[in-house]
N, C-alpha and C. Protein backbone atom coordinates (compact mmCIF):
# COMPACT_ATOMS: atom_id res chain seq x y z
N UNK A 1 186.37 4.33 73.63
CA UNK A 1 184.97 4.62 73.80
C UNK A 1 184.50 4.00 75.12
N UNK A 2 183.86 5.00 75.76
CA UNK A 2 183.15 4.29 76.82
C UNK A 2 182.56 3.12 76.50
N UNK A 3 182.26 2.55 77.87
CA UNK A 3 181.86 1.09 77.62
C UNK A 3 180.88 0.98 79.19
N UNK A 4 179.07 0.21 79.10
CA UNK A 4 178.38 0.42 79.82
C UNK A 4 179.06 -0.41 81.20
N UNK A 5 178.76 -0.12 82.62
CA UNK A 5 179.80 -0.22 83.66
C UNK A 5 180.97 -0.02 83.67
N UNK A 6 182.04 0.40 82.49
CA UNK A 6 182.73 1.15 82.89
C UNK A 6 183.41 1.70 83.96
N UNK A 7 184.68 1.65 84.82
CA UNK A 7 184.54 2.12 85.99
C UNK A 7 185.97 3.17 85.58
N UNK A 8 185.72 4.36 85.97
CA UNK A 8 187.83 5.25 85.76
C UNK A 8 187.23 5.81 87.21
N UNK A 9 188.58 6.36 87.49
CA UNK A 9 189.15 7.07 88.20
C UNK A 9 190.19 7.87 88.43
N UNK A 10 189.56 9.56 88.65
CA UNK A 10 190.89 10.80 88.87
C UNK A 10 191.27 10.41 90.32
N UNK A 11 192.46 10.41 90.44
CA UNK A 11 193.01 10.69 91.91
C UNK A 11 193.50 12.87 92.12
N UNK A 12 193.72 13.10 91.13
CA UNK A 12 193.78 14.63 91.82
C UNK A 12 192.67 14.96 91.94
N UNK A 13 191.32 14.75 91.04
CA UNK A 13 189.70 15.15 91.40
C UNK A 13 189.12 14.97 92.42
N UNK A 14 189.70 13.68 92.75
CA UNK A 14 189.38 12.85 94.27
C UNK A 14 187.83 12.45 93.37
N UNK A 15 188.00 11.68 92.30
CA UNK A 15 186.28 11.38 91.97
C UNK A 15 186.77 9.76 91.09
N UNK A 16 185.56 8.89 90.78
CA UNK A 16 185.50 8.15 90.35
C UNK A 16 183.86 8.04 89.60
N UNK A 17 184.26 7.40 88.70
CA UNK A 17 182.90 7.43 87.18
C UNK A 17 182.52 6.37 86.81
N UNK A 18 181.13 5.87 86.82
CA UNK A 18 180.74 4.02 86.41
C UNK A 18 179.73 5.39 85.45
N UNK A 19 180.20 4.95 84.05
CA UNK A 19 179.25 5.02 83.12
C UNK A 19 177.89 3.84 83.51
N UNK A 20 177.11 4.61 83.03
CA UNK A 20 175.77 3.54 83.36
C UNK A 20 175.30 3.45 82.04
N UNK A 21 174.85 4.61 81.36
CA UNK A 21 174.45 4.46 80.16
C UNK A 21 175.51 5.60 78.95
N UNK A 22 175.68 5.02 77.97
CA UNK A 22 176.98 5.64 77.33
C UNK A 22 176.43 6.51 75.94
N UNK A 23 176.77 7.03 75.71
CA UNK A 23 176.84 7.67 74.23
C UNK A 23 175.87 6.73 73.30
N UNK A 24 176.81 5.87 72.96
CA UNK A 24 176.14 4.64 72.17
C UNK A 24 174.90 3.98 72.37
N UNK A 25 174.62 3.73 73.81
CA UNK A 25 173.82 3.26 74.26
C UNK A 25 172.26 3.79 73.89
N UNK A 26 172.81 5.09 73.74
CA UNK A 26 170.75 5.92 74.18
C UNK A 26 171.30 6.62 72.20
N UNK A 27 172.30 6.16 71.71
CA UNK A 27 171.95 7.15 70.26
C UNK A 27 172.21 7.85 70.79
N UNK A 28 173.38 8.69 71.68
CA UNK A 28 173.76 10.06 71.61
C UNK A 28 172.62 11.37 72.56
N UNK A 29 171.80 10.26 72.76
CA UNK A 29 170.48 11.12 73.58
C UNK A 29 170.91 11.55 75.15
N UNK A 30 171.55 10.60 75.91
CA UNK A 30 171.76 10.70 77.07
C UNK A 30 173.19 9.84 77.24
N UNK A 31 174.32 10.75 78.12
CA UNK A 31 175.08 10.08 78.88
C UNK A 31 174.84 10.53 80.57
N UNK A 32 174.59 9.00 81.04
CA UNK A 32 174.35 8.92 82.44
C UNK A 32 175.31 7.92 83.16
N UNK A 33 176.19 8.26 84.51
CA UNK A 33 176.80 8.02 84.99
C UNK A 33 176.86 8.17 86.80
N UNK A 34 177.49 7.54 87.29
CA UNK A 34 177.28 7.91 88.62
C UNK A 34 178.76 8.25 89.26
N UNK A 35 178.60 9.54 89.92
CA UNK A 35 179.78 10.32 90.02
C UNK A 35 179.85 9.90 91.90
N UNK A 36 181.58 9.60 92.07
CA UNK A 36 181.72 9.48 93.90
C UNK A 36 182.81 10.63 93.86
N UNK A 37 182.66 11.41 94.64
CA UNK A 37 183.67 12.51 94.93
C UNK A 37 183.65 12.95 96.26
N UNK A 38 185.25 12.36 96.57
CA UNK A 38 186.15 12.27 97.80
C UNK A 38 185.35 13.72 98.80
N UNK A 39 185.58 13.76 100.13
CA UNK A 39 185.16 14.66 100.46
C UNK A 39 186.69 15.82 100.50
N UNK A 40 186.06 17.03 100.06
CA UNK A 40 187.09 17.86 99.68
C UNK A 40 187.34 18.12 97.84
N UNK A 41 187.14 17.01 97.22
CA UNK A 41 186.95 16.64 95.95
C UNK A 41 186.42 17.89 95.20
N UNK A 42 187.23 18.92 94.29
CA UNK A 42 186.78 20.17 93.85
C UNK A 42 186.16 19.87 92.67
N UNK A 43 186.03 19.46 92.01
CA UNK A 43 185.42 18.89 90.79
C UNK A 43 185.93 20.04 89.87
N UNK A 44 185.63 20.43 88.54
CA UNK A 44 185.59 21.19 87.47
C UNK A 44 185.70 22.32 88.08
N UNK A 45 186.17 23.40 87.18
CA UNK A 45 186.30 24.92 87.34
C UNK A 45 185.01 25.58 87.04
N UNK A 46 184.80 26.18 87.30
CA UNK A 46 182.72 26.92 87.04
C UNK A 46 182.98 26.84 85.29
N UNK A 47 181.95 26.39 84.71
CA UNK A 47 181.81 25.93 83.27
C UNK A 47 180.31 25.94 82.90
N UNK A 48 180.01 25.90 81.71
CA UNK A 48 179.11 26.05 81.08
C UNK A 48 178.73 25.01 79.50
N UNK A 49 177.86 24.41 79.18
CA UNK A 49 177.16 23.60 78.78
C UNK A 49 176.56 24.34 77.41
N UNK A 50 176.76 24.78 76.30
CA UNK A 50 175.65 25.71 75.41
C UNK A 50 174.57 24.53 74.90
N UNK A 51 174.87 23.40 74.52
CA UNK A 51 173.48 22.61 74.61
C UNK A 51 172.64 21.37 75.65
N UNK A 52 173.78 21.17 76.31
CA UNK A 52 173.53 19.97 77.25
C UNK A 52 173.01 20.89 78.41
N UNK A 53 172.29 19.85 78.97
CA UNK A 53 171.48 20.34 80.10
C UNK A 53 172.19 18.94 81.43
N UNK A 54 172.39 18.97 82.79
CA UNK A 54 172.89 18.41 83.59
C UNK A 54 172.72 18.45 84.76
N UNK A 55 171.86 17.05 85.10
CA UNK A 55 170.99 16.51 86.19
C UNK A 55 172.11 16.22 87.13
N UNK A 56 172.02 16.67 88.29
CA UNK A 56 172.75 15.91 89.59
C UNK A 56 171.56 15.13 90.36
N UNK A 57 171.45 13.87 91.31
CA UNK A 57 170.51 13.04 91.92
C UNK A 57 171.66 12.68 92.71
N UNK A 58 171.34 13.25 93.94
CA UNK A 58 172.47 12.73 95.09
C UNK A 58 171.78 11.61 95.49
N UNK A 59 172.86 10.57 95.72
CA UNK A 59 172.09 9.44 96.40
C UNK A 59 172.89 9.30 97.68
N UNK A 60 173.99 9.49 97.56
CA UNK A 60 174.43 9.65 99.17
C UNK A 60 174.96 10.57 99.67
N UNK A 61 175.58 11.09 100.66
CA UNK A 61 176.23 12.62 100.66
C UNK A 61 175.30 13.73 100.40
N UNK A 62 176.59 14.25 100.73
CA UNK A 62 175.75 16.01 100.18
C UNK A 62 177.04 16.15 99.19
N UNK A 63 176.40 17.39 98.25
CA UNK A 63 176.93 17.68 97.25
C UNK A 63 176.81 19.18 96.84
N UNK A 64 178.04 20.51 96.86
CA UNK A 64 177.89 21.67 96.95
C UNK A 64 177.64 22.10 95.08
N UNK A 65 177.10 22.85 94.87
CA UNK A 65 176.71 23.75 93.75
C UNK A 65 176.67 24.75 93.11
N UNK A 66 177.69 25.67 92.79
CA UNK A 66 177.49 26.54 92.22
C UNK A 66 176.62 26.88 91.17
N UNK A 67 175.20 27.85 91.09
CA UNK A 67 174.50 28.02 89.52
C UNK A 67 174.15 29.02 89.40
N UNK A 68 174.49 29.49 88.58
CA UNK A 68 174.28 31.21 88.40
C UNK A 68 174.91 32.00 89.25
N UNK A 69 176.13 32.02 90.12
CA UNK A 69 176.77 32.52 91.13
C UNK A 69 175.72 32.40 92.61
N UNK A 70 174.72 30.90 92.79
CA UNK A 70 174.48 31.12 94.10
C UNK A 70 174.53 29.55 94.09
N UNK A 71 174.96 29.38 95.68
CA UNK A 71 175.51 28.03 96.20
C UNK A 71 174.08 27.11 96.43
N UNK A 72 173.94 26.03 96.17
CA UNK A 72 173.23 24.83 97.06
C UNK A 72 173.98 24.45 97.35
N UNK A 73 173.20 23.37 98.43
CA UNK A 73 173.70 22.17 99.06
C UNK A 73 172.46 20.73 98.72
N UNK A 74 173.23 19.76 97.96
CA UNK A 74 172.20 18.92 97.21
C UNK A 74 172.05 17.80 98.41
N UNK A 75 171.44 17.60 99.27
CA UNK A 75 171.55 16.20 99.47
C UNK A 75 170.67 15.23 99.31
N UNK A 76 171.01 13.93 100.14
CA UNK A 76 170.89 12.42 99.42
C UNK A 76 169.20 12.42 98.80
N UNK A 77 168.91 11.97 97.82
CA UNK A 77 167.17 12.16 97.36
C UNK A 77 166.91 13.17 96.98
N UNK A 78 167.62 14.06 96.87
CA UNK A 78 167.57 15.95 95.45
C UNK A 78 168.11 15.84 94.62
N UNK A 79 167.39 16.23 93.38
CA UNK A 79 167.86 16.68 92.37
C UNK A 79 167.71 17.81 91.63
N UNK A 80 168.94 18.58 91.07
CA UNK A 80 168.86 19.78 90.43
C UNK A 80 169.44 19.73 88.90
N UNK A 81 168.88 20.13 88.36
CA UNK A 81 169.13 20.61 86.68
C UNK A 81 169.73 21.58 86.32
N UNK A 82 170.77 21.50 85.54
CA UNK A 82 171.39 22.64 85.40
C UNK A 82 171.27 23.10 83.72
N UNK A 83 170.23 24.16 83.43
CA UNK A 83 169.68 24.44 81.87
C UNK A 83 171.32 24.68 80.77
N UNK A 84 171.02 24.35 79.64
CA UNK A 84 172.07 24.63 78.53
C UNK A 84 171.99 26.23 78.95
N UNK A 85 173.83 26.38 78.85
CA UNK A 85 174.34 27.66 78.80
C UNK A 85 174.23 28.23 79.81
N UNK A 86 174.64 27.55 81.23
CA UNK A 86 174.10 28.05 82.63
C UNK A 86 175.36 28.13 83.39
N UNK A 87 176.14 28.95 83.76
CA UNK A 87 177.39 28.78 84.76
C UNK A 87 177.13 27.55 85.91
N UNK A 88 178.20 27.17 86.09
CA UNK A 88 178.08 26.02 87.38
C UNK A 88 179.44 25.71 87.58
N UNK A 89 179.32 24.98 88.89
CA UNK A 89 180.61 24.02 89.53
C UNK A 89 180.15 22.99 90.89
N UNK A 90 180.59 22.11 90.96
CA UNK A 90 180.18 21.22 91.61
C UNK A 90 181.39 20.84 92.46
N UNK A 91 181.34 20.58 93.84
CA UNK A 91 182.56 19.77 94.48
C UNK A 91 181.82 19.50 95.73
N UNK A 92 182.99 18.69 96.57
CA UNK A 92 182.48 18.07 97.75
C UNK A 92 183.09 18.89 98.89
N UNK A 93 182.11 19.90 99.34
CA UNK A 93 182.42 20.22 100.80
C UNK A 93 182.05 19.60 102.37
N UNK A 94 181.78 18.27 101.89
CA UNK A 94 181.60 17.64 103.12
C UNK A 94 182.46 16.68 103.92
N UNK A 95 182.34 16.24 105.01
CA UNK A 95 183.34 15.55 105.22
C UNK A 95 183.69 13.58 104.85
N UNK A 96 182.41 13.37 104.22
CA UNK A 96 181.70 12.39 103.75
C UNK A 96 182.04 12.25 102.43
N UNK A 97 181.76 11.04 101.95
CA UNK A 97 181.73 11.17 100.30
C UNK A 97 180.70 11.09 99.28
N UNK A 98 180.31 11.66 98.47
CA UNK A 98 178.99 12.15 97.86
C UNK A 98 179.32 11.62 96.94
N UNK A 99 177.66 10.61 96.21
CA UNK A 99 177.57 10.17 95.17
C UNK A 99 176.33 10.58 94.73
N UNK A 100 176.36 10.76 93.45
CA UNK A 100 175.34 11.49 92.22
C UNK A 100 175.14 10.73 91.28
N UNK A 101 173.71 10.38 90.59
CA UNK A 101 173.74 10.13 89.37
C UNK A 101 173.38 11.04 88.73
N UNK A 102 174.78 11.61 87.50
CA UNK A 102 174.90 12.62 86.61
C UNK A 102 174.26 12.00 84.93
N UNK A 103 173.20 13.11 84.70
CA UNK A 103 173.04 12.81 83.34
C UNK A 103 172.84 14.15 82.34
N UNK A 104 173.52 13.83 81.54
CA UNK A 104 173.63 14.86 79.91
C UNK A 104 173.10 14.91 79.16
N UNK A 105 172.10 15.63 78.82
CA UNK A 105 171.37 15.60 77.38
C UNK A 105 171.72 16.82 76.96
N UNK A 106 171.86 16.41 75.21
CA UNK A 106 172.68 15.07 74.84
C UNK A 106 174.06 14.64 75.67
N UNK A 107 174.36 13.56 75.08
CA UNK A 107 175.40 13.15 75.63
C UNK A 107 176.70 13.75 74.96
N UNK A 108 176.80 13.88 73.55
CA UNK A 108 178.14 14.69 72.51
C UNK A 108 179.09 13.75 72.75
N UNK A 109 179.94 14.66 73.13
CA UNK A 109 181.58 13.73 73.35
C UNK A 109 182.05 13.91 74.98
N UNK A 110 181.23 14.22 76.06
CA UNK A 110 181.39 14.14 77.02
C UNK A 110 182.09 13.05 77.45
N UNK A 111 181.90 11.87 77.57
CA UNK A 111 182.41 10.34 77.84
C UNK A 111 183.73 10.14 77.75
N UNK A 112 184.30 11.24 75.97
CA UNK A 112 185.44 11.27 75.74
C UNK A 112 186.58 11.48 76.58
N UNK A 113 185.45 12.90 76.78
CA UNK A 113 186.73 13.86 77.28
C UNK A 113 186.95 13.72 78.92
N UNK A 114 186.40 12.61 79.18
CA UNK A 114 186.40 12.40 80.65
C UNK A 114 187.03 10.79 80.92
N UNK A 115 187.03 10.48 79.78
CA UNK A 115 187.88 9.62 79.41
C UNK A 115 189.46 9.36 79.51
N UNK A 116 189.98 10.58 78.64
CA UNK A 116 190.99 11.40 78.22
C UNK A 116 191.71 12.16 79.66
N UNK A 117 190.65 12.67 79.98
CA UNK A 117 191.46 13.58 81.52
C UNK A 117 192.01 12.66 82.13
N UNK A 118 191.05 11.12 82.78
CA UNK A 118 191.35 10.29 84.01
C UNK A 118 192.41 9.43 83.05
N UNK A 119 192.69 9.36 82.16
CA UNK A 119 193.55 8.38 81.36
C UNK A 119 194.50 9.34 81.57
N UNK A 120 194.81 10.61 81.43
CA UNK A 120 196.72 11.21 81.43
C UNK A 120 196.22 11.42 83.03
N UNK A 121 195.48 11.94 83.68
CA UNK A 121 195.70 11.56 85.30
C UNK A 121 196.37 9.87 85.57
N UNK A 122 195.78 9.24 85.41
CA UNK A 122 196.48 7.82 85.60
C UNK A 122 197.83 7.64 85.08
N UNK A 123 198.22 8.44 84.04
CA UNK A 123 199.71 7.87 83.60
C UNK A 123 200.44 9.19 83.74
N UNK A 124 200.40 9.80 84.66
CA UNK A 124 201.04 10.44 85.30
C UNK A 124 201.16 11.87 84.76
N UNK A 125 200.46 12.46 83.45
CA UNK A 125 200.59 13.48 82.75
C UNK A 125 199.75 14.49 82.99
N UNK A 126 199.05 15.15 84.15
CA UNK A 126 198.65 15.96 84.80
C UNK A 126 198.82 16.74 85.97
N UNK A 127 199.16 18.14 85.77
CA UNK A 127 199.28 18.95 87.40
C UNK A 127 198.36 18.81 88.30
N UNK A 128 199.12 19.76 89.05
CA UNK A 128 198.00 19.24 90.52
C UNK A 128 197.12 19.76 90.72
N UNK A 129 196.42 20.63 89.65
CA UNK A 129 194.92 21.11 89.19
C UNK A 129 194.39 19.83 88.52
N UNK A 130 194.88 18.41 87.86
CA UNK A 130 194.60 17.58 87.38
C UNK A 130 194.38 17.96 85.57
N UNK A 131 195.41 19.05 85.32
CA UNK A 131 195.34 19.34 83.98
C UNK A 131 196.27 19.04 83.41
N UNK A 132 196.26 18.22 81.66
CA UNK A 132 197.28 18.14 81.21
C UNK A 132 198.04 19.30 80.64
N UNK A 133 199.40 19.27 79.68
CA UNK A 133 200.03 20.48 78.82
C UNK A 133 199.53 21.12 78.42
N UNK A 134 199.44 22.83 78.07
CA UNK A 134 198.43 23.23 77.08
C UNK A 134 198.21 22.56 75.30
N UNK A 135 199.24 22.24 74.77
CA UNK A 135 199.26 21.64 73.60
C UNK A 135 198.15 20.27 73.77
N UNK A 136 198.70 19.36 75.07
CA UNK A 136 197.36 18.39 74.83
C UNK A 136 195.81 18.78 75.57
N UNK A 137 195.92 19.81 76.50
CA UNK A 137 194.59 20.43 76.45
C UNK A 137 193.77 20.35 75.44
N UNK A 138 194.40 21.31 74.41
CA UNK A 138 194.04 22.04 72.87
C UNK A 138 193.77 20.57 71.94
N UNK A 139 194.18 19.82 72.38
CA UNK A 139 193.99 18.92 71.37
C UNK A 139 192.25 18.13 71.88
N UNK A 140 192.37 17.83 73.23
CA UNK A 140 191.50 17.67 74.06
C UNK A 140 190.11 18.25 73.83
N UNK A 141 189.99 19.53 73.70
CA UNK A 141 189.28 20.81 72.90
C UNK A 141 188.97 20.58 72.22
N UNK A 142 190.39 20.66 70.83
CA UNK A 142 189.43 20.10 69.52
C UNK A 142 188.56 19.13 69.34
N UNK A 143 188.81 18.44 69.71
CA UNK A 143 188.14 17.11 70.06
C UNK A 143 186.66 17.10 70.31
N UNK A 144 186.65 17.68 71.11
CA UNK A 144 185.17 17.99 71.98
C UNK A 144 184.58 19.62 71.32
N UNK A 145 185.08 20.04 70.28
CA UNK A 145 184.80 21.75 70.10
C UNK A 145 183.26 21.73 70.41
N UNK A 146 183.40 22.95 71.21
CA UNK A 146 182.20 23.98 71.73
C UNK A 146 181.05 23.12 72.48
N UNK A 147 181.77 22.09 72.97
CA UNK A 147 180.70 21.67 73.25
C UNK A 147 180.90 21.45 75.40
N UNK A 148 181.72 23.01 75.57
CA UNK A 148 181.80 23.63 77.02
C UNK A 148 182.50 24.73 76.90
N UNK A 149 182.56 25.48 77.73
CA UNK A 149 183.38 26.60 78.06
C UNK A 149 183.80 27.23 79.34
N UNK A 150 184.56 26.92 79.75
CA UNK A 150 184.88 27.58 81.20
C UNK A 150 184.76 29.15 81.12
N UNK A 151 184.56 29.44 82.60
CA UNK A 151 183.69 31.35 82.70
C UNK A 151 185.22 31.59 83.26
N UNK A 152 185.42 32.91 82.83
CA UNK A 152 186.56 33.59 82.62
C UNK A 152 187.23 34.20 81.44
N UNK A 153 188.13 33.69 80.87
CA UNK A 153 188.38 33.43 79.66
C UNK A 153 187.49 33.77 78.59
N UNK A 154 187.90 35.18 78.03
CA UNK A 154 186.85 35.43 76.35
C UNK A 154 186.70 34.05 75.68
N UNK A 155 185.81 33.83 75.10
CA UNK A 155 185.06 32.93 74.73
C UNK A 155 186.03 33.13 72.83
N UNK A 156 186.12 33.62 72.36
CA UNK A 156 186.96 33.96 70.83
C UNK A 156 188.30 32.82 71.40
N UNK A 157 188.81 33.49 72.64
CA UNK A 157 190.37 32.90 72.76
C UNK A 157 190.12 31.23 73.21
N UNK A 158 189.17 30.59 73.96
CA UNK A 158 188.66 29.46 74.09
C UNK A 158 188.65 28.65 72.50
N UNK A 159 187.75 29.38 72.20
CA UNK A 159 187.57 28.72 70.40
C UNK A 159 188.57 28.80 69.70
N UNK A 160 189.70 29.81 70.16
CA UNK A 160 190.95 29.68 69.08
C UNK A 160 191.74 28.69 69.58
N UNK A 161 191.81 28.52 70.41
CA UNK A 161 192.46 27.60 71.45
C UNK A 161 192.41 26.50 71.06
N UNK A 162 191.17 25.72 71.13
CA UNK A 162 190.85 24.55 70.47
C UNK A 162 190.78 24.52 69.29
N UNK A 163 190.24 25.11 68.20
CA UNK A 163 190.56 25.03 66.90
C UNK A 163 191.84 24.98 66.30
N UNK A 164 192.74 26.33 66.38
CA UNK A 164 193.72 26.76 66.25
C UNK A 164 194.69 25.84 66.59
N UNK A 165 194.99 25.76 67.97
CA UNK A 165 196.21 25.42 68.88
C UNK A 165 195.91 23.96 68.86
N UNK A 166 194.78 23.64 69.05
CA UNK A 166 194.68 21.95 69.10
C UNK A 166 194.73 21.21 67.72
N UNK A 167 194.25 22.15 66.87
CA UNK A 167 194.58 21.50 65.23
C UNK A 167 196.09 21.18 65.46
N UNK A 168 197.04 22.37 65.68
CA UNK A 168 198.33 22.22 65.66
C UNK A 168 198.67 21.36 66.65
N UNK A 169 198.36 20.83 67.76
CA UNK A 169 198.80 19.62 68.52
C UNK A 169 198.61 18.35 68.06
N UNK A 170 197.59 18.00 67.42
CA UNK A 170 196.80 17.09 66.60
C UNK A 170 197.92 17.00 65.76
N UNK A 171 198.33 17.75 65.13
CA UNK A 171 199.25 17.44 63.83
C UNK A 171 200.76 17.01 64.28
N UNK A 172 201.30 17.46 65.68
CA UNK A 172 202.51 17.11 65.88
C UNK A 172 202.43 15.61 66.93
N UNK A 173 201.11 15.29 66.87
CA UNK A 173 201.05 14.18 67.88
C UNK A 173 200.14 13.77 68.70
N UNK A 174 199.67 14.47 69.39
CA UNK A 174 198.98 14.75 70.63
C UNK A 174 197.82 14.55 70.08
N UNK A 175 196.93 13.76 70.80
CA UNK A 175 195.98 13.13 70.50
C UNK A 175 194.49 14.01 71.19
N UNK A 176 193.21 13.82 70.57
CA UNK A 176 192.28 14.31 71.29
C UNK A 176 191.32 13.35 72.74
N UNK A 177 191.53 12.30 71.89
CA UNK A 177 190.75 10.97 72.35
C UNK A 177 191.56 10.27 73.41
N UNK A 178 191.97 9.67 74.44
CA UNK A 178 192.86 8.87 74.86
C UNK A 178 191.78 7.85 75.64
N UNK A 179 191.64 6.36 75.64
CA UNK A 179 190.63 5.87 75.89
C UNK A 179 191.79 5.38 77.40
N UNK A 180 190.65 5.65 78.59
CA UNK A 180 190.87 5.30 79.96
C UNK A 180 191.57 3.40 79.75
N UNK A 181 192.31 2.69 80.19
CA UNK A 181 193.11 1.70 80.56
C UNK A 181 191.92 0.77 80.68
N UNK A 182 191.15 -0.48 80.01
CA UNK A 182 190.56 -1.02 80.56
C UNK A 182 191.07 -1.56 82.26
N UNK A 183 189.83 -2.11 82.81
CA UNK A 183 190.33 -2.41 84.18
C UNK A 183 190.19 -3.76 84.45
């Protein structure tokens, strides 16, 4: 479980995460964090949110945006909202490094699963998209069900994916949760 200051770090994301306020902290109301991403740093694949809503507040840098298929450029002292159930993607096209304070309402199991990614990034169990196996994906998924969806991909085969395929990873091992290495 996250823990308030908190610090992880992806090296294929090129990003690093200081939880500020956690799950626990606000009752599940808000997870807020402050995101640094390397310049070049692609962040997430365009994804979608069906109840969380997600504040970017650049405080340094600039910071690029995909929402609704049209680009911003956030910089230092802007902030943009991104409504539940809204396509997006975020990365660093600058040559600088951009920091954001990111917040989620609610928070869910976000913390987890960002947890989980930079924890098999750190021990070596991620490609160079920064993704683990599909079996511990799916487990990853279950874990977190429906609570994102990447655009592409029918939305049925997403949900079977994690239900389905991650139940069955879950059962041979593969965990949903993996808590980041204290530091």
């Amino acid at each position: 479980m996250a823990r308030t200051n908190q610090f992880i770090k992806n090296n294929t994301f090129g990003d690093e995460v200081k939880f500020l306020v956690t799950s626990e902290d606000s009752q599940g109301k808000l997870l807020k964090a402050e995101l640094l991403v390397k310049p070049g740093g692609g962040g997430p694949p365009s994804h979608y949110h069906p109840i969380q809503s997600e504040t970017f507040t650049i405080t340094s840098g600039e910071m690029n945006l995909i929402h609704n298929g049209k680009e911003i450029i956030l910089k230092a002292g802007q902030s943009y909202t991104v409504r539940p159930n809204t396509p997006h993607k975020f990365w660093n096209g600058s040559k600088a490094d951009a920091v954001a304070i990111v917040e989620l309402k609610p928070a869910l199991k976000t913390e987890f699963f960002l947890e989980t990614l930079y924890a098999l990034d750190k021990q070596g169990k991620t490609n160079k998209e920064g993704l683990p196996n599909l079996l511990q994906f799916s487990a990853i998924l279950n874990e977190t069900y429906g609570e994102f969806f990447v655009v592409g991909p029918p939305i049925f085969a997403q949900k079977f994916i994690a239900k389905v395929v991650g139940w069955f990873a879950k059962t041979i091992g593969y965990k949903g949760y993996i808590p980041f290495p204290k530091n």
